[in-house]
PDB file of N, CA and C in Angstrom:
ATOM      1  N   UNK A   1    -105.928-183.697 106.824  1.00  0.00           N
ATOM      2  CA  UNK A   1    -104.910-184.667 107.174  1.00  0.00           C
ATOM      3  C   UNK A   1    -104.432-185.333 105.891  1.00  0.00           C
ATOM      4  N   UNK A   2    -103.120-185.448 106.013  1.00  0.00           N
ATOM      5  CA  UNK A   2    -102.358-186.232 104.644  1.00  0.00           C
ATOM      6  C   UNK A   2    -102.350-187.516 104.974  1.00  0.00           C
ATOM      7  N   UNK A   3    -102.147-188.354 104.511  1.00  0.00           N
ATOM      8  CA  UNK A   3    -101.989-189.723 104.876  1.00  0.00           C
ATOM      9  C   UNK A   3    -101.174-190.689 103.775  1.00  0.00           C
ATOM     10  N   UNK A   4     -99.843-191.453 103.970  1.00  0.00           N
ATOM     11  CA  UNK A   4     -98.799-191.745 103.124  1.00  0.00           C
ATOM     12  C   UNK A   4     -98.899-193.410 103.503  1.00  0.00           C
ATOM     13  N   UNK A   5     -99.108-194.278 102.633  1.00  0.00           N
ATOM     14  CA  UNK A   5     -99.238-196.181 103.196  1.00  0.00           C
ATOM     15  C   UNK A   5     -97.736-195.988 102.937  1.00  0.00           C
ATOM     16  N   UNK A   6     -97.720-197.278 104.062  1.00  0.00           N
ATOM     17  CA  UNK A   6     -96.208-197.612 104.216  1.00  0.00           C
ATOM     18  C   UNK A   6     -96.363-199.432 103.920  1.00  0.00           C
ATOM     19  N   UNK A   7     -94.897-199.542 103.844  1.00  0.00           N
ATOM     20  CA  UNK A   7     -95.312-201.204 103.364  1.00  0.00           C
ATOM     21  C   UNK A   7     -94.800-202.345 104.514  1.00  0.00           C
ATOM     22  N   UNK A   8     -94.406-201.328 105.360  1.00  0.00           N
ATOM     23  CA  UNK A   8     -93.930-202.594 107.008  1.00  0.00           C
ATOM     24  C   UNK A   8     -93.906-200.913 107.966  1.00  0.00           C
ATOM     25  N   UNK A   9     -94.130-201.926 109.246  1.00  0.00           N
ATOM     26  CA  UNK A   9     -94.006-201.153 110.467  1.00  0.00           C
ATOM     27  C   UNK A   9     -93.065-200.310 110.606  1.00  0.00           C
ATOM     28  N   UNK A  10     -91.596-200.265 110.137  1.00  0.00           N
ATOM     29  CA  UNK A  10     -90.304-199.716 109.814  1.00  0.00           C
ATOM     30  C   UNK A  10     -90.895-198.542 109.363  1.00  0.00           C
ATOM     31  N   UNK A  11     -90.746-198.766 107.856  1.00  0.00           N
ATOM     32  CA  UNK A  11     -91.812-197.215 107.421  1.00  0.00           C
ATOM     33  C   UNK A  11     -92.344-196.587 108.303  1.00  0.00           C
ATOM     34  N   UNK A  12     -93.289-196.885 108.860  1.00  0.00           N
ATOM     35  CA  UNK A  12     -94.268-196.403 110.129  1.00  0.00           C
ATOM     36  C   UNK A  12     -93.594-195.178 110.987  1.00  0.00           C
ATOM     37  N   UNK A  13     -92.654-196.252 111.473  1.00  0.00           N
ATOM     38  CA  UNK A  13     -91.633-195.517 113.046  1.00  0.00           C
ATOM     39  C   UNK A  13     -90.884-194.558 112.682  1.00  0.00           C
ATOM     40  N   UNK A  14     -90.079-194.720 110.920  1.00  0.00           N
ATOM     41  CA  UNK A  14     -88.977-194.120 111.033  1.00  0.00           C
ATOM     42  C   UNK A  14     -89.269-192.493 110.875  1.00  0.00           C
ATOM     43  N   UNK A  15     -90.586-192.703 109.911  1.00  0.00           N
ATOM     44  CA  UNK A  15     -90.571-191.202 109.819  1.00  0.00           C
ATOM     45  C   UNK A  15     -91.527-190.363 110.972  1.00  0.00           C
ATOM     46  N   UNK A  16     -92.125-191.449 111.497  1.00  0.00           N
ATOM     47  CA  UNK A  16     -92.827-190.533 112.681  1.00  0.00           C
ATOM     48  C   UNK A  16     -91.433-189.868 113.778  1.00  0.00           C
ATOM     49  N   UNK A  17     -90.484-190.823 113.693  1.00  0.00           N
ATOM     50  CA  UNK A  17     -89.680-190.641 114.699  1.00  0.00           C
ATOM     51  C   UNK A  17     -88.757-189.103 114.027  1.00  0.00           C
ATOM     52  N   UNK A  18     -88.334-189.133 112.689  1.00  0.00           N
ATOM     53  CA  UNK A  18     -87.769-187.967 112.205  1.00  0.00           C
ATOM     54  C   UNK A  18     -88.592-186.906 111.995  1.00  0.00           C
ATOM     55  N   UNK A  19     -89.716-186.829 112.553  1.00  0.00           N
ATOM     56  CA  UNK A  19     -90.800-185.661 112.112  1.00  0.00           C
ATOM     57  C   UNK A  19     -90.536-185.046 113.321  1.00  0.00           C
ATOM     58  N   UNK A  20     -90.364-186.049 114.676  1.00  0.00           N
ATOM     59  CA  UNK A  20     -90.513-185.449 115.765  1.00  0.00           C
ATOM     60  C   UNK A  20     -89.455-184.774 116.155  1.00  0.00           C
ATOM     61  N   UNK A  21     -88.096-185.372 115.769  1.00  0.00           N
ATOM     62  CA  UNK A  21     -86.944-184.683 115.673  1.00  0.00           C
ATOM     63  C   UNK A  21     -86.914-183.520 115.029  1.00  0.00           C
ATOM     64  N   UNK A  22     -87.175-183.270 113.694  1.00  0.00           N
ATOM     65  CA  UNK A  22     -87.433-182.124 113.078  1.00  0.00           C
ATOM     66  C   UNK A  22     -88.282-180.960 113.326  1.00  0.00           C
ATOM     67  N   UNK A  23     -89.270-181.339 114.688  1.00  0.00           N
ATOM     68  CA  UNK A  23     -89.988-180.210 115.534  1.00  0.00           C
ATOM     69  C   UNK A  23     -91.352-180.339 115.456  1.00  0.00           C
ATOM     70  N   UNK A  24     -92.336-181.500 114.923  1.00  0.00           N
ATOM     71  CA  UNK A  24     -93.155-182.362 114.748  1.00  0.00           C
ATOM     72  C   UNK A  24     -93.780-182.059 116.301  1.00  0.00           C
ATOM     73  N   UNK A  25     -94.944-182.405 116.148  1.00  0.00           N
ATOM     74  CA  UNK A  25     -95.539-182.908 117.643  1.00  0.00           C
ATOM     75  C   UNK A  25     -96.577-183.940 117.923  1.00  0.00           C
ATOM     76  N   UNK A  26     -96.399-185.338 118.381  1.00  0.00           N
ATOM     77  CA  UNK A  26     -96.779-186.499 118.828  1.00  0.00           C
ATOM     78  C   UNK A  26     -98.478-186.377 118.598  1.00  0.00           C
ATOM     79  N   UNK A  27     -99.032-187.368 117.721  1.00  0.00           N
ATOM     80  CA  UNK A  27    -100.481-187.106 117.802  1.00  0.00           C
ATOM     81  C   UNK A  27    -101.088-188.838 118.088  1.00  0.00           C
ATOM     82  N   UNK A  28     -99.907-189.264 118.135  1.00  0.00           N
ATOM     83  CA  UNK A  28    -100.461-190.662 118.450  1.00  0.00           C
ATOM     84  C   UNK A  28     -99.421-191.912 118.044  1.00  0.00           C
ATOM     85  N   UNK A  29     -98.573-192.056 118.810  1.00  0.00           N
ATOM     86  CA  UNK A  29     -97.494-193.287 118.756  1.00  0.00           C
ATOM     87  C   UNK A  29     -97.741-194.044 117.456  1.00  0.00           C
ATOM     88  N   UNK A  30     -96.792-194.514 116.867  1.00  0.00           N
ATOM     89  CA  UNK A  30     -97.016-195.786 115.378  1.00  0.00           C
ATOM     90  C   UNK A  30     -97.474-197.110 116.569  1.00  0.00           C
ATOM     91  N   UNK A  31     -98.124-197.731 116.004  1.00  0.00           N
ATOM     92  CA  UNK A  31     -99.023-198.541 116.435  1.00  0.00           C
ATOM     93  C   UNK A  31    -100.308-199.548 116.123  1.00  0.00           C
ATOM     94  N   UNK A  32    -100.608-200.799 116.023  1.00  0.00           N
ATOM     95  CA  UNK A  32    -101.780-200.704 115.913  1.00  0.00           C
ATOM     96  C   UNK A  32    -102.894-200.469 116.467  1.00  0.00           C
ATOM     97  N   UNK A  33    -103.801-199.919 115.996  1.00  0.00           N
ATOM     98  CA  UNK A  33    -105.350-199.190 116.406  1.00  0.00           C
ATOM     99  C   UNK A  33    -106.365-200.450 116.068  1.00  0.00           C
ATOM    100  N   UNK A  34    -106.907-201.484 116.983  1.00  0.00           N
ATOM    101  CA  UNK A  34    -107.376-202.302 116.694  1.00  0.00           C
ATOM    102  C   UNK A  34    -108.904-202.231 116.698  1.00  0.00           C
ATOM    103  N   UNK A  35    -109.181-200.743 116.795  1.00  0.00           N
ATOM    104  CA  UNK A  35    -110.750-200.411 116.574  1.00  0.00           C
ATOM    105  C   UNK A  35    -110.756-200.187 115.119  1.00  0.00           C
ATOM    106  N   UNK A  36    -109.914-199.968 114.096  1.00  0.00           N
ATOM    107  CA  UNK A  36    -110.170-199.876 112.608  1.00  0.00           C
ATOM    108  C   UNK A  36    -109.916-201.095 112.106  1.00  0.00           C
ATOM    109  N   UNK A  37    -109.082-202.196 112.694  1.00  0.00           N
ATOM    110  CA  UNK A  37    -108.664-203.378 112.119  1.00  0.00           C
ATOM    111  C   UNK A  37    -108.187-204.316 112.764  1.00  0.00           C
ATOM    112  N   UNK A  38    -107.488-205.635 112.734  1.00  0.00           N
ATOM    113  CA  UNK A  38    -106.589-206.260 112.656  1.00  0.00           C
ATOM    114  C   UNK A  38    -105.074-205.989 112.145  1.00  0.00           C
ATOM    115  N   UNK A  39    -105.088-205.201 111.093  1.00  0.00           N
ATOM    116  CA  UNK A  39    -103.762-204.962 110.535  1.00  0.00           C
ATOM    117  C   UNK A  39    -103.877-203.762 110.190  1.00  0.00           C
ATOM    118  N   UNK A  40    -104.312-202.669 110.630  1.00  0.00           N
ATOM    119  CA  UNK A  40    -104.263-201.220 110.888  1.00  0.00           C
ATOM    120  C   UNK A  40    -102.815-200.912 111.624  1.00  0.00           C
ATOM    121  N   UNK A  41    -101.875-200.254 111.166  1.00  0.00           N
ATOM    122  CA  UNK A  41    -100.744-199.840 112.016  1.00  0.00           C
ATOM    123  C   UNK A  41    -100.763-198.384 112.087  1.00  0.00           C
ATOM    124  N   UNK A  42    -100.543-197.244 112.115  1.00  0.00           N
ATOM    125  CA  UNK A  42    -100.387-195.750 112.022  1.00  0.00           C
ATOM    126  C   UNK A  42     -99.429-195.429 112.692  1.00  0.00           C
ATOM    127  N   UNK A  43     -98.866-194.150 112.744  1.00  0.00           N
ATOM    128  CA  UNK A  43     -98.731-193.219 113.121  1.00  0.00           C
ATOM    129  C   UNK A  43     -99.371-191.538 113.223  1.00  0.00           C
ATOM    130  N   UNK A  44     -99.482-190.820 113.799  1.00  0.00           N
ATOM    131  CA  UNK A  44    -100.104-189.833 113.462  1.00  0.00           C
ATOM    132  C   UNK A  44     -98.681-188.519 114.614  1.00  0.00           C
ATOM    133  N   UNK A  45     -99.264-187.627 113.582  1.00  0.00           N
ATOM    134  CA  UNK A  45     -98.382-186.772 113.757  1.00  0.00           C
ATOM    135  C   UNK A  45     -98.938-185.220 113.461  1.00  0.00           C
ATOM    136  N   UNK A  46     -97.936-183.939 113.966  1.00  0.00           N
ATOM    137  CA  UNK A  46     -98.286-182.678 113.699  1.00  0.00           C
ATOM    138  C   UNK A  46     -97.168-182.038 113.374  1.00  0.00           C
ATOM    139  N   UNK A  47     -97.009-181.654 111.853  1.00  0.00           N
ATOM    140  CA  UNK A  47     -96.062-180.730 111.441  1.00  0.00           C
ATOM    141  C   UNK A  47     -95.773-178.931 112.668  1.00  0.00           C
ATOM    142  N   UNK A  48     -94.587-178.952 112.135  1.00  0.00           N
ATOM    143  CA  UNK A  48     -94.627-177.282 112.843  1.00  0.00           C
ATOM    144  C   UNK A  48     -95.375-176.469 112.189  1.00  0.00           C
ATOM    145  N   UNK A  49     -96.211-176.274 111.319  1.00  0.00           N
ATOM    146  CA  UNK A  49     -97.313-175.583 111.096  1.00  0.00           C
ATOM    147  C   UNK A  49     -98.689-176.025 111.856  1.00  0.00           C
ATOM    148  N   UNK A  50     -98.971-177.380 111.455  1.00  0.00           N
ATOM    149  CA  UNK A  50    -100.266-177.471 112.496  1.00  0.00           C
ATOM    150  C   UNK A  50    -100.924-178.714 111.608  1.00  0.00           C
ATOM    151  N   UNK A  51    -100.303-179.205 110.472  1.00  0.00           N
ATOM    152  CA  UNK A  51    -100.785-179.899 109.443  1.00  0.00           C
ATOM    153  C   UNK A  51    -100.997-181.081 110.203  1.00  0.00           C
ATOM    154  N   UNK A  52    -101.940-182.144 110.307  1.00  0.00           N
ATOM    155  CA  UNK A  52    -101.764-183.546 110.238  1.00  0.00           C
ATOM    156  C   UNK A  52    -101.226-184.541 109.443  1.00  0.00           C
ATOM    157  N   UNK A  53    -100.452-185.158 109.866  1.00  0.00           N
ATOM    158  CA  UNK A  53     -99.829-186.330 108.684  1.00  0.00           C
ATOM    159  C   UNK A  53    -100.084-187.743 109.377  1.00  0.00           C
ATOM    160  N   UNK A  54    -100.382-188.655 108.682  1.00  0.00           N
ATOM    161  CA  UNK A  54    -100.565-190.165 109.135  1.00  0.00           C
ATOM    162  C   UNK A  54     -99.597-190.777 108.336  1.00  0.00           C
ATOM    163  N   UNK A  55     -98.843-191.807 108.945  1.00  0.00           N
ATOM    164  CA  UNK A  55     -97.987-192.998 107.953  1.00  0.00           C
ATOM    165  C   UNK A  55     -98.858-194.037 108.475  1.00  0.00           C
ATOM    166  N   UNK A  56     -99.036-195.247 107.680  1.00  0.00           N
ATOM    167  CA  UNK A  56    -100.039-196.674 107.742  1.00  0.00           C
ATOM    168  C   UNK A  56    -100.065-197.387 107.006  1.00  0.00           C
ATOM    169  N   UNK A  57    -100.435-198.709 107.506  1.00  0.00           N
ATOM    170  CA  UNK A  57    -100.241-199.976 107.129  1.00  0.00           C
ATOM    171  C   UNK A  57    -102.013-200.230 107.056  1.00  0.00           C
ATOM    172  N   UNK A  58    -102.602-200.735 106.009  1.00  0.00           N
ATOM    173  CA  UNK A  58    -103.837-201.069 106.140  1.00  0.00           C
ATOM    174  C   UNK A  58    -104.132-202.814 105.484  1.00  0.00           C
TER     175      UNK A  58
END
């Protein structure tokens, strides 16, 4: 899994949202995950190969 910090929630959405457009497949809404943190945000995602990618706020 790749994983790219973003510096606001924006970051987060925009590219999860253009990954999915681009043929991406949903691995977990941008969001926070409040079992890693308080200010944990992610996204998680699956390239059309099969790759994992995360965008996040930590």
């Amino acid at each position: 899994m790749v994983a790219f910090k973003a510096g606001n929630q924006k970051r987060v959405r925009d590219p999860h949202a253009a990954a999915l457009a681009a043929g991406g497949f949903n691995e977990g809404q941008p969001g926070f995950r409040d079992s890693y943190g308080p200010h944990f945000h992610v996204g998680y995602l699956r390239d059309p190969q099969g790759n994992k990618i995360a965008t996040l706020i930590l």
